[in-house]
N, C-alpha and C. Protein backbone atom coordinates (compact mmCIF):
# COMPACT_ATOMS: atom_id res chain seq x y z
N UNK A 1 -62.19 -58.06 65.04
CA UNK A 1 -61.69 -59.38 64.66
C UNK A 1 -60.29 -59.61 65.22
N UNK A 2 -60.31 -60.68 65.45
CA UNK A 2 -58.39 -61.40 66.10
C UNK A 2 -57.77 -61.16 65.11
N UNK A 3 -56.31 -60.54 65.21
CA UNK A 3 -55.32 -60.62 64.05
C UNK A 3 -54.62 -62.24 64.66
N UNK A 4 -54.34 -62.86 63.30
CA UNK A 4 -53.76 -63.88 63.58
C UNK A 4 -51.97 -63.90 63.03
N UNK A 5 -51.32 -64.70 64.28
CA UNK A 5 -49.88 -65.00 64.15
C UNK A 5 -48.88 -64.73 62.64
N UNK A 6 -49.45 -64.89 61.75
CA UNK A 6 -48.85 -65.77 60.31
C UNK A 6 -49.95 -64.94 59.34
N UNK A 7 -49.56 -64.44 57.83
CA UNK A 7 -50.34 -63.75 57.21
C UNK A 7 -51.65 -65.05 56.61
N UNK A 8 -53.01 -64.59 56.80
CA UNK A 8 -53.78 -65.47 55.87
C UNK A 8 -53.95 -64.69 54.43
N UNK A 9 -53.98 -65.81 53.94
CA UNK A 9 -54.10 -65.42 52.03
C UNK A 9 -55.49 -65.36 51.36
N UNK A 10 -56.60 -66.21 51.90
CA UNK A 10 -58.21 -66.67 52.00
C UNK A 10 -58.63 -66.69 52.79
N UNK A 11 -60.31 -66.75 53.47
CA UNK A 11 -60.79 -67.16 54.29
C UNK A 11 -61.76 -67.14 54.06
N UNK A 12 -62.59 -68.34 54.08
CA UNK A 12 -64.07 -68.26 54.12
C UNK A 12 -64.96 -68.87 54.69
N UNK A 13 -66.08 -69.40 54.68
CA UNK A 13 -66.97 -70.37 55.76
C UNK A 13 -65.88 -71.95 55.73
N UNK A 14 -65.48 -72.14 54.49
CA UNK A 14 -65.05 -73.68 54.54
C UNK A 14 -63.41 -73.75 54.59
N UNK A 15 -62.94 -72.67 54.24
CA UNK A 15 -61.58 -72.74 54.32
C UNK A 15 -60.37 -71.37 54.88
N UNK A 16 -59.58 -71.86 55.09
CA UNK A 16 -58.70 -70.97 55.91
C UNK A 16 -57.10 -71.22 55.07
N UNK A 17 -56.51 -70.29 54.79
CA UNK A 17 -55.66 -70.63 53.75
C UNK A 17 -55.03 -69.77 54.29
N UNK A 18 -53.20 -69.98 54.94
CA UNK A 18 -52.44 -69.39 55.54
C UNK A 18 -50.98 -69.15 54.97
N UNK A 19 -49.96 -68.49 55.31
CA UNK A 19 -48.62 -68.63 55.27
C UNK A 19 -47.78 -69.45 56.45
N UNK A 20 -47.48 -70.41 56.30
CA UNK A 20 -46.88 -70.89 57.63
C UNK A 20 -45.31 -70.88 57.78
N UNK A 21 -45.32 -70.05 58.56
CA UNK A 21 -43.80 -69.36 58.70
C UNK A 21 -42.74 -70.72 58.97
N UNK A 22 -41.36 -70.03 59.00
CA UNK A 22 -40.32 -71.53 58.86
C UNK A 22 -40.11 -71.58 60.38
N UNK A 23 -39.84 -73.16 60.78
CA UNK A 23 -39.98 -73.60 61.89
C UNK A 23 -40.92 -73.92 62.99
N UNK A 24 -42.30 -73.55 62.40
CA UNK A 24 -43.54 -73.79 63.21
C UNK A 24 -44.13 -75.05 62.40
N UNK A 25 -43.96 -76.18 63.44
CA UNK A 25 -44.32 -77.48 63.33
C UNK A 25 -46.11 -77.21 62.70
N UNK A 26 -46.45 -77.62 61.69
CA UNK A 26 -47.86 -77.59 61.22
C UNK A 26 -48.91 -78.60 62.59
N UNK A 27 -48.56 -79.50 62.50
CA UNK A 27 -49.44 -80.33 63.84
C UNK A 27 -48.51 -81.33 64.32
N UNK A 28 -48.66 -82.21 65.14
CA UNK A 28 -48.33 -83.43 65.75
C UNK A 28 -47.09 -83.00 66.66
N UNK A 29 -47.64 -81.99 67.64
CA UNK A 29 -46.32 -81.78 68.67
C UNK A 29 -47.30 -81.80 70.25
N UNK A 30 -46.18 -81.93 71.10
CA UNK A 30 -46.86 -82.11 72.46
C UNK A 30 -47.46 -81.05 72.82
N UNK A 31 -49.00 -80.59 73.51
CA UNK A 31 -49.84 -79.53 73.40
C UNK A 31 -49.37 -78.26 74.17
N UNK A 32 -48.43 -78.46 75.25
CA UNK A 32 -47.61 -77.43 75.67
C UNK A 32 -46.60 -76.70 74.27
N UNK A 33 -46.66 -76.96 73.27
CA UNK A 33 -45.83 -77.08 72.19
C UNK A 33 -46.34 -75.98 71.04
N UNK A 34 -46.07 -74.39 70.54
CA UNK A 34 -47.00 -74.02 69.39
C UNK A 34 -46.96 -74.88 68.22
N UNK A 35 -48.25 -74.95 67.25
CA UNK A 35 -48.15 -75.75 66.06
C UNK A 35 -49.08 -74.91 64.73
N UNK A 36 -49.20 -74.87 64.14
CA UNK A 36 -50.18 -74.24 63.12
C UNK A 36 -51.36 -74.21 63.42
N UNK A 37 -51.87 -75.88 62.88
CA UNK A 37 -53.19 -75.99 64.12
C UNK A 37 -53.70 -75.39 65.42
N UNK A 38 -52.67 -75.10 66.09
CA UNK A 38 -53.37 -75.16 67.33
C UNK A 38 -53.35 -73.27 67.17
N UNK A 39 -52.20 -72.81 67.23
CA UNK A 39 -52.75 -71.25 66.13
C UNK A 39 -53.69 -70.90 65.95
N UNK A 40 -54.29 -71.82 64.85
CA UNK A 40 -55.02 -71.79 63.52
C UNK A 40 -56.36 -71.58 64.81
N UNK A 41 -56.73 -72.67 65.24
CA UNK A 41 -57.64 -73.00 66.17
C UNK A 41 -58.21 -71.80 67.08
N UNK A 42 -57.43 -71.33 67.63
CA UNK A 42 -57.37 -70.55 68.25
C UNK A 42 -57.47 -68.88 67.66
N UNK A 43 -57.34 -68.56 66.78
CA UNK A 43 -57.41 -67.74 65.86
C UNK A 43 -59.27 -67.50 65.40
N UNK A 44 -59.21 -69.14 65.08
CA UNK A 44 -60.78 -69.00 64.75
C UNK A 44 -61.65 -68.43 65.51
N UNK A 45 -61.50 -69.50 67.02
CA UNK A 45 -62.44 -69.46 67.78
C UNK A 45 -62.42 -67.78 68.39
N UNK A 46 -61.14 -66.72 68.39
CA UNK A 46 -61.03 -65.53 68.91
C UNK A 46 -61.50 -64.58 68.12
N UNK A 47 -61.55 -64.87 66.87
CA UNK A 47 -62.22 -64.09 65.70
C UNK A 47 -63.35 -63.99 65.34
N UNK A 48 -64.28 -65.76 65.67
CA UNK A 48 -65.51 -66.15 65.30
C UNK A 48 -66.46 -65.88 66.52
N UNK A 49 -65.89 -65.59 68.14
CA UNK A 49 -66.53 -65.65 69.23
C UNK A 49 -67.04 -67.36 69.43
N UNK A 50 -65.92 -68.50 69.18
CA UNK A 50 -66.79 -69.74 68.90
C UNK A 50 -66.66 -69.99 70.38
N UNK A 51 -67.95 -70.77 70.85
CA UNK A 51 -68.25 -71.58 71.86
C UNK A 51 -67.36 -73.26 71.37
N UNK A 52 -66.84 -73.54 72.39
CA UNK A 52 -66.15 -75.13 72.56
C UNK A 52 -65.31 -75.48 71.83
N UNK A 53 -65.10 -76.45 71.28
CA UNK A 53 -64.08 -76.86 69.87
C UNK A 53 -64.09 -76.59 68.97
N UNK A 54 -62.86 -75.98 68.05
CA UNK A 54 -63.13 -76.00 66.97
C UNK A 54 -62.36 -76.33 66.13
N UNK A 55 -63.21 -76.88 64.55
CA UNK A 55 -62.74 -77.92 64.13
C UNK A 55 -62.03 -77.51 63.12
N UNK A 56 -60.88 -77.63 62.48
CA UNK A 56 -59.76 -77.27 61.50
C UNK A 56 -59.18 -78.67 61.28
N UNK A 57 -59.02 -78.89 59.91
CA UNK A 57 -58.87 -80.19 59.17
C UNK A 57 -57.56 -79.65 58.43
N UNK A 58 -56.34 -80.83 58.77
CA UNK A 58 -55.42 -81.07 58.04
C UNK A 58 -54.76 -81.90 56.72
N UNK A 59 -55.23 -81.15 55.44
CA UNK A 59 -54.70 -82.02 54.74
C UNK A 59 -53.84 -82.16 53.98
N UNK A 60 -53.29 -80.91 54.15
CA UNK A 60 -51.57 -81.45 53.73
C UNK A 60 -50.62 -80.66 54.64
N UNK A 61 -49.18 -81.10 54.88
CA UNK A 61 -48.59 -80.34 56.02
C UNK A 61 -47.16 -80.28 55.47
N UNK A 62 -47.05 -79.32 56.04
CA UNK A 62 -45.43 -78.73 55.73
C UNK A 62 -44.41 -79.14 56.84
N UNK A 63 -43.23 -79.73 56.31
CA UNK A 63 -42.36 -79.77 57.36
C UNK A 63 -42.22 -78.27 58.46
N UNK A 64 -41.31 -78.71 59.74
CA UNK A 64 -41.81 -77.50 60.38
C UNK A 64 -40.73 -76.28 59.43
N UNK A 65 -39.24 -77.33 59.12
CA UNK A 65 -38.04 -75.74 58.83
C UNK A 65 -38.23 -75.08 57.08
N UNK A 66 -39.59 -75.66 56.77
CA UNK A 66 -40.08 -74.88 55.88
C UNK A 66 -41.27 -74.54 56.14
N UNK A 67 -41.33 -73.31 54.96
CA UNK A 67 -42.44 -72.01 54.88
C UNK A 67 -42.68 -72.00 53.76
N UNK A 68 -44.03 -71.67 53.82
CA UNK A 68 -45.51 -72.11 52.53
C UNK A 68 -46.94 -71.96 52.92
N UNK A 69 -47.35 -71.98 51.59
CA UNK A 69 -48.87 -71.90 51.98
C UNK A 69 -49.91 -73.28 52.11
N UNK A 70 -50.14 -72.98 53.41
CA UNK A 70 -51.27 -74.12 53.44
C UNK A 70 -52.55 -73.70 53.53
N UNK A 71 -53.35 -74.96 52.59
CA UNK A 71 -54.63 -74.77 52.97
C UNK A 71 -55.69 -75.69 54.31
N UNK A 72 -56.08 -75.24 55.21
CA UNK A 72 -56.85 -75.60 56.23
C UNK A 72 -58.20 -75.46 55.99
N UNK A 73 -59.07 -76.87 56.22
CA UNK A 73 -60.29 -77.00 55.91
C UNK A 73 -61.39 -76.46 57.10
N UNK A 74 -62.00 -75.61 57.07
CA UNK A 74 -62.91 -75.38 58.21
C UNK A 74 -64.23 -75.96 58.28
N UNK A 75 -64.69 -77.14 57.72
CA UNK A 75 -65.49 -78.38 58.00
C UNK A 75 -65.17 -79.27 57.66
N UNK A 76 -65.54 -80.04 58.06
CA UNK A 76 -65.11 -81.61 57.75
C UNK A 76 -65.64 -82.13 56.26
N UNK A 77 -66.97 -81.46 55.47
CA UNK A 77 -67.09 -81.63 54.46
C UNK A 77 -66.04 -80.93 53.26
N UNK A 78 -65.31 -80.26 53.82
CA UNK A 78 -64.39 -79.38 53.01
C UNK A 78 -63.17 -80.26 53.42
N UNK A 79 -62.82 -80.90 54.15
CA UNK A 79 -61.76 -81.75 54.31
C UNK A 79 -61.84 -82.81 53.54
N UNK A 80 -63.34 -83.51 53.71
CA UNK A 80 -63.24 -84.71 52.48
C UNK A 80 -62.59 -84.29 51.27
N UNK A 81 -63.50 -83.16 50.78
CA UNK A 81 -63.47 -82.88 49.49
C UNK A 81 -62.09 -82.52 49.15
N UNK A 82 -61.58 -81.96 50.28
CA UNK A 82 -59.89 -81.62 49.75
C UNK A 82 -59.25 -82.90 49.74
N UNK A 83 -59.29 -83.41 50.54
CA UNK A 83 -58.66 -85.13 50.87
C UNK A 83 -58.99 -85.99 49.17
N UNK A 84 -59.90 -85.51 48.94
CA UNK A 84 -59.70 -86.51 47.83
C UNK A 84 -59.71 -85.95 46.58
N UNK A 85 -59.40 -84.47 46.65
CA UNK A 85 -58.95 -84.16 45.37
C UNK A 85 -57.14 -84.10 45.46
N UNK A 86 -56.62 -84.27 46.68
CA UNK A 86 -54.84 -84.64 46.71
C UNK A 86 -55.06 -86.04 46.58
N UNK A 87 -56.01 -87.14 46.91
CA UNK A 87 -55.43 -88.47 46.46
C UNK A 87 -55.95 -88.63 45.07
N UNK A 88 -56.96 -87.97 44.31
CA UNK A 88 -56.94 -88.09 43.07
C UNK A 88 -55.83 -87.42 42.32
N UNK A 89 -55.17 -86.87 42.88
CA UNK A 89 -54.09 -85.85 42.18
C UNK A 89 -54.58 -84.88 40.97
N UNK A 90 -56.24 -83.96 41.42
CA UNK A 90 -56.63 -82.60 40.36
C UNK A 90 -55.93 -81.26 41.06
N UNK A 91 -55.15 -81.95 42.47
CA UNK A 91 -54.57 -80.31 42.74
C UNK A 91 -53.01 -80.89 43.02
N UNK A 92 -52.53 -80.05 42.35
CA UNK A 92 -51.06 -79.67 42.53
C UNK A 92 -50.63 -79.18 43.27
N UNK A 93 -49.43 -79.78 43.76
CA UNK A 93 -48.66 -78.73 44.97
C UNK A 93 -46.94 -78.82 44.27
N UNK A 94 -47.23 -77.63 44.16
CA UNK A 94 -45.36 -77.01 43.55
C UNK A 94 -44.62 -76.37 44.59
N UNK A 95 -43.49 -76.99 44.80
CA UNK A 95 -42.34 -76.41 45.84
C UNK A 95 -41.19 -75.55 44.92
N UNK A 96 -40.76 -74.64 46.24
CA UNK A 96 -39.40 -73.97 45.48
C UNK A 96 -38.39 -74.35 46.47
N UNK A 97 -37.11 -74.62 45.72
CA UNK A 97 -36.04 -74.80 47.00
C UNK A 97 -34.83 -74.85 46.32
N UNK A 98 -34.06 -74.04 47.29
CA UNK A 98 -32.55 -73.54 47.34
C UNK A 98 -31.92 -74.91 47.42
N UNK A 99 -30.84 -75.27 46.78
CA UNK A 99 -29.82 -76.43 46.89
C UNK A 99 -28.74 -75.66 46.42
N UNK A 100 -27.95 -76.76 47.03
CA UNK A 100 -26.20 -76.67 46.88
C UNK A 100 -25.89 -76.43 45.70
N UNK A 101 -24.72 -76.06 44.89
CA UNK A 101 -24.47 -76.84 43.81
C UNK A 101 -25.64 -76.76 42.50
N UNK A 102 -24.74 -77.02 41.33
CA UNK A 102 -25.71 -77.04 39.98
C UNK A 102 -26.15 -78.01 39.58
N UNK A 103 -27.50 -78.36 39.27
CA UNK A 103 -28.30 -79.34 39.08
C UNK A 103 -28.08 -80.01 37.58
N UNK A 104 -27.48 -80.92 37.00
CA UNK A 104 -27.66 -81.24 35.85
C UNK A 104 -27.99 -82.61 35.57
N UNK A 105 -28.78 -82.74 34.95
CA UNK A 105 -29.41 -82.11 33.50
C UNK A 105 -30.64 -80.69 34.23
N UNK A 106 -30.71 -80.30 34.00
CA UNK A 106 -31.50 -78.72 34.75
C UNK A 106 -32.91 -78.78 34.98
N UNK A 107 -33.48 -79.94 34.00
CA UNK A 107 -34.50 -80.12 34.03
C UNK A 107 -34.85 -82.21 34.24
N UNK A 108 -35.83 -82.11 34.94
CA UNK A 108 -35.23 -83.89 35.04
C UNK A 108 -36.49 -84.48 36.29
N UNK A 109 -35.73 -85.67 36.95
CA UNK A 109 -37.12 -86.51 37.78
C UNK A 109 -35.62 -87.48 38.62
N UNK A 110 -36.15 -87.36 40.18
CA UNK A 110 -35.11 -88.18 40.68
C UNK A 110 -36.44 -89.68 41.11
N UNK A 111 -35.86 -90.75 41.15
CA UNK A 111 -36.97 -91.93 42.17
C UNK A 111 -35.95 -92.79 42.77
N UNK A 112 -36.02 -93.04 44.17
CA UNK A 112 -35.31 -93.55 45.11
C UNK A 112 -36.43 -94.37 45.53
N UNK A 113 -35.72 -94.82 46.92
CA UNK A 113 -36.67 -95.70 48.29
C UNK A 113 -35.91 -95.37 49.03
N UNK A 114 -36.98 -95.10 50.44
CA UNK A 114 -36.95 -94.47 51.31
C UNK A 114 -37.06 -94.70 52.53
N UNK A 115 -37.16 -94.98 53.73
CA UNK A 115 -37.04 -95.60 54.71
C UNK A 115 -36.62 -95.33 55.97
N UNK A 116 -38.06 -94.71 57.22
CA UNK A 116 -37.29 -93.92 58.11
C UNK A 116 -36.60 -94.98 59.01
N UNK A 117 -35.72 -94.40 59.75
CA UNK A 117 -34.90 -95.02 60.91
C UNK A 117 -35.32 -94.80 61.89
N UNK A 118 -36.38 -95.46 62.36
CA UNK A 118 -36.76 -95.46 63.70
C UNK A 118 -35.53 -95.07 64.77
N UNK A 119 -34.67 -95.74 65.18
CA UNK A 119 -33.86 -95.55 65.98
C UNK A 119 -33.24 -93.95 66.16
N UNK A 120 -32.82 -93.44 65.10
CA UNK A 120 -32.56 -92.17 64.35
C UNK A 120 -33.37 -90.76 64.00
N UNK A 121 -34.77 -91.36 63.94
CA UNK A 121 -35.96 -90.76 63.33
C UNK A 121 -35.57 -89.67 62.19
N UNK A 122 -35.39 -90.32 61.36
CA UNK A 122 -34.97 -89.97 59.93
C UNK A 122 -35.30 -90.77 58.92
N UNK A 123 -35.28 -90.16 57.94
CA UNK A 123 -35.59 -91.02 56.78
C UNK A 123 -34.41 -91.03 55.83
N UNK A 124 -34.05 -92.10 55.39
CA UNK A 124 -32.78 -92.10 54.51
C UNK A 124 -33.22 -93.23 53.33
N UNK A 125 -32.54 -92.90 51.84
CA UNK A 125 -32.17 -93.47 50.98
C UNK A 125 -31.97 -94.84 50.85
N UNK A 126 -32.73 -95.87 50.94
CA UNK A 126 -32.25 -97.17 50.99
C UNK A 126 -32.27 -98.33 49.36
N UNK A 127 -31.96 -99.38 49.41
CA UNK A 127 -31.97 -100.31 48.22
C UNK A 127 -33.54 -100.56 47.99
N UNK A 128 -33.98 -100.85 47.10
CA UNK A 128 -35.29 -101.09 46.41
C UNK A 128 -35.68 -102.36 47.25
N UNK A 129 -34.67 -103.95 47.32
CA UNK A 129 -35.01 -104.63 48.42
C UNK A 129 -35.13 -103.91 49.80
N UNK A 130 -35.10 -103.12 50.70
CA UNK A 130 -34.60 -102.89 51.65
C UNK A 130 -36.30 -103.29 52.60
N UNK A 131 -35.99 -103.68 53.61
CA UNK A 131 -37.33 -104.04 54.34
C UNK A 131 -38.22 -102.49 54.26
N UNK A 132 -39.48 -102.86 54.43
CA UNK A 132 -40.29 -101.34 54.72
C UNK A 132 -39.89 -100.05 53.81
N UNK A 133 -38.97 -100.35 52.12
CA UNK A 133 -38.75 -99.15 51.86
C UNK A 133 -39.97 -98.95 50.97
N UNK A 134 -40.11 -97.50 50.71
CA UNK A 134 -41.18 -96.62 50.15
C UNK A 134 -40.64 -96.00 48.65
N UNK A 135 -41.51 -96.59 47.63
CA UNK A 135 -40.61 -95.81 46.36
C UNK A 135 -41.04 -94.29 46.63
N UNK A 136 -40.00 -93.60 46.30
CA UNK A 136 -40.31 -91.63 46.34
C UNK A 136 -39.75 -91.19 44.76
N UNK A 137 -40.83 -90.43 44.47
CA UNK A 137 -40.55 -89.56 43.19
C UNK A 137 -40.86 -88.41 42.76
N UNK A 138 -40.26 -87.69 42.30
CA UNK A 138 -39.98 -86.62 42.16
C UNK A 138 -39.75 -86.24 40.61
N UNK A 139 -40.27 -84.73 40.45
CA UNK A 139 -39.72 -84.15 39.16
C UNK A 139 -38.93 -82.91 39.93
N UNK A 140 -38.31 -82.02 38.77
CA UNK A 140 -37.88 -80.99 39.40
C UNK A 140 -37.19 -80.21 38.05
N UNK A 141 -36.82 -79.05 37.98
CA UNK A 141 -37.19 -77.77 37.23
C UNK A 141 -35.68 -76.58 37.36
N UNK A 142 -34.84 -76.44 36.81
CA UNK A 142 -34.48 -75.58 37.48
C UNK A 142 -34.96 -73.90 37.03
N UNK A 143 -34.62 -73.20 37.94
CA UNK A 143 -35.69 -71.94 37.83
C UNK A 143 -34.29 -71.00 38.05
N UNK A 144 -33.36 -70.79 38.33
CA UNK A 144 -32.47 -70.05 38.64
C UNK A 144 -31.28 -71.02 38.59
N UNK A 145 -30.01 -70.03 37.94
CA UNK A 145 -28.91 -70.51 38.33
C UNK A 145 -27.78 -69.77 39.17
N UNK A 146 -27.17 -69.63 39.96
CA UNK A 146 -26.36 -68.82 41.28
C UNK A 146 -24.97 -69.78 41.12
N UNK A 147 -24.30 -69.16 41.35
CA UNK A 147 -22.85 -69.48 41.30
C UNK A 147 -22.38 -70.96 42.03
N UNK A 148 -23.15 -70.88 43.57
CA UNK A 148 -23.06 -72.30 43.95
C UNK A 148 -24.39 -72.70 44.86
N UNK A 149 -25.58 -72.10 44.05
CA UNK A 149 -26.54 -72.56 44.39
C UNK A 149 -27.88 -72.39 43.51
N UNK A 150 -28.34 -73.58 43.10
CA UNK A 150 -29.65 -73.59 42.13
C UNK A 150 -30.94 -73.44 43.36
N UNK A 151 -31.60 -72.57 42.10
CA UNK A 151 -33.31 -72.55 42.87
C UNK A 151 -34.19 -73.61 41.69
N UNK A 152 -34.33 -74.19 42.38
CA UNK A 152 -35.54 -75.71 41.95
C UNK A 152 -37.00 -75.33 41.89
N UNK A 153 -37.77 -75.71 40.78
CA UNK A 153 -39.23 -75.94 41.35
C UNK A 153 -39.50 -77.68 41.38
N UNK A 154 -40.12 -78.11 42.22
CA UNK A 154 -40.36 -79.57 42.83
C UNK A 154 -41.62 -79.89 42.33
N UNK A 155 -42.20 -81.05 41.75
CA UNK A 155 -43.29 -81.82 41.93
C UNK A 155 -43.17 -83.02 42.36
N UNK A 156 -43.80 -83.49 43.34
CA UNK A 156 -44.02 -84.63 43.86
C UNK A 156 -44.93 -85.26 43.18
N UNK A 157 -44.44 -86.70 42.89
CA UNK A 157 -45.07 -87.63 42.61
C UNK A 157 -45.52 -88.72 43.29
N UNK A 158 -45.09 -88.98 44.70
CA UNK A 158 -45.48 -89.48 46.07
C UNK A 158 -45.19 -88.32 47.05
N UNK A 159 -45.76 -89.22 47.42
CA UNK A 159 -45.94 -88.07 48.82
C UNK A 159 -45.45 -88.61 50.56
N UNK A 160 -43.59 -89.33 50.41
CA UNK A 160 -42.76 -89.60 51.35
C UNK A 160 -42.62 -88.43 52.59
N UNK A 161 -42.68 -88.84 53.58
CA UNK A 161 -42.06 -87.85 54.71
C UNK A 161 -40.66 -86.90 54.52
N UNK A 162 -40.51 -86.10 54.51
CA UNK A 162 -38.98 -85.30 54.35
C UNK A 162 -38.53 -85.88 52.89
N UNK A 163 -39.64 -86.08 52.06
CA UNK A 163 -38.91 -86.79 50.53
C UNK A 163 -38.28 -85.69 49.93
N UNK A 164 -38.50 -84.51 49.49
CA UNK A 164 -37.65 -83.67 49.01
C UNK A 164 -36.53 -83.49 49.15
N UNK A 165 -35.87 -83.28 50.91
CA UNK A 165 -34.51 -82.99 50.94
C UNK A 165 -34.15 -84.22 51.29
N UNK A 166 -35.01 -85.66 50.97
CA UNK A 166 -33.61 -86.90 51.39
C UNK A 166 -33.50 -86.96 50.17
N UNK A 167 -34.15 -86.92 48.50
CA UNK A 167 -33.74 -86.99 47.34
C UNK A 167 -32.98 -86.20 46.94
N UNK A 168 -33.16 -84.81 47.35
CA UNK A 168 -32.00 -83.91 46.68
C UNK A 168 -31.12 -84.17 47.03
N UNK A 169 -31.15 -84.25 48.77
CA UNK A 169 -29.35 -84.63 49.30
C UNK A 169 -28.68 -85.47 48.83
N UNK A 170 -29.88 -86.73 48.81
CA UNK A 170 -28.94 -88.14 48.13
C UNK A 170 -28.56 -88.14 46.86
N UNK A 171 -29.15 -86.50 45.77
CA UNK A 171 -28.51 -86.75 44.67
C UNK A 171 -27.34 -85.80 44.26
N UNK A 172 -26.99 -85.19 45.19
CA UNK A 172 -25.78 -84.63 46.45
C UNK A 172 -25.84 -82.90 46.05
N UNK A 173 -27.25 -82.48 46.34
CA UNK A 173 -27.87 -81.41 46.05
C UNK A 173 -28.39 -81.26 47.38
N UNK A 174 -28.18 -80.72 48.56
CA UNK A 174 -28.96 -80.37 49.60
C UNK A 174 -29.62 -79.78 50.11
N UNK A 175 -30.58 -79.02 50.17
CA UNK A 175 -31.46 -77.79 50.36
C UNK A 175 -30.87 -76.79 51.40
């Protein structure tokens, strides 16, 4: 069997469940470019002996300068089914993350709007009027306290691009 890049945690006919190390873009980079997917892909097909394409379904993704576990669907009927148990919200996804500074009240919920900058390609903090903004929300936990840095656990309550560290930053907590 292929050893693959990144430790896997599961694997079975329908799913592929990995560690994706920090700084490896999960998908959407130019194909000269490594990405999880394309990894992932490649992993299969060297392990499975697959003939032609093969198919690995993304349904949830990690920024690239974080590390976590994702799960990867290995049919497309296992992608539905994951796809719509994250838009029904029966599966949870809990983050941990290092910030600046002490979080108070320790336990709590931030909600902003959000709004990338095309020009910039960022997403930043904007007014509730603001054209194209996105409400983002958040709970959050603290789990540790460090002299000048709290460890957080995160739940998302939308699911914004880079929403975690534009809410923490903007609530002048930065990851």
């Amino acid at each position: 069997m292929s050893r693959s890049p990144w430790p896997i945690l599961y694997e079975d006919n329908h799913l592929l469940v990995v560690v994706k190390p920090a700084m490896l873009p999960t998908m959407g980079v130019a194909q000269d470019r490594p990405s999880l997917l394309s990894q992932a892909k490649t992993y299969i097909k060297q392990a499975y002996n697959k003939p032609g394409n093969v198919y690995l379904g993304i349904v949830s993704r990690l920024d690239a300068p974080v590390t976590g576990v994702l799960v990867l669907a290995r049919t497309s009927k296992a992608a539905a089914r994951l796809t719509e148990q994250f838009r029904s919200g029966s599966v949870t996804k809990t983050y941990l993350a290092a910030v600046s500074g002490q979080i108070a009240p320790a336990t709590g919920s931030l909600r902003n709007f959000v709004r990338k900058d095309e020009r910039h390609r960022r997403m930043h903090v904007v007014d509730a009027e603001s054209s194209l903004a996105k409400e983002a929300r958040l709970r959050y936990q603290t789990v540790r306290q460090l002299p000048n840095i709290c460890v957080v656990e995160v739940e998302l309550e939308t699911g914004r691009k880079h929403q975690i560290r534009v809410q923490l930053a903007h609530a002048g907590h930065p990851i």
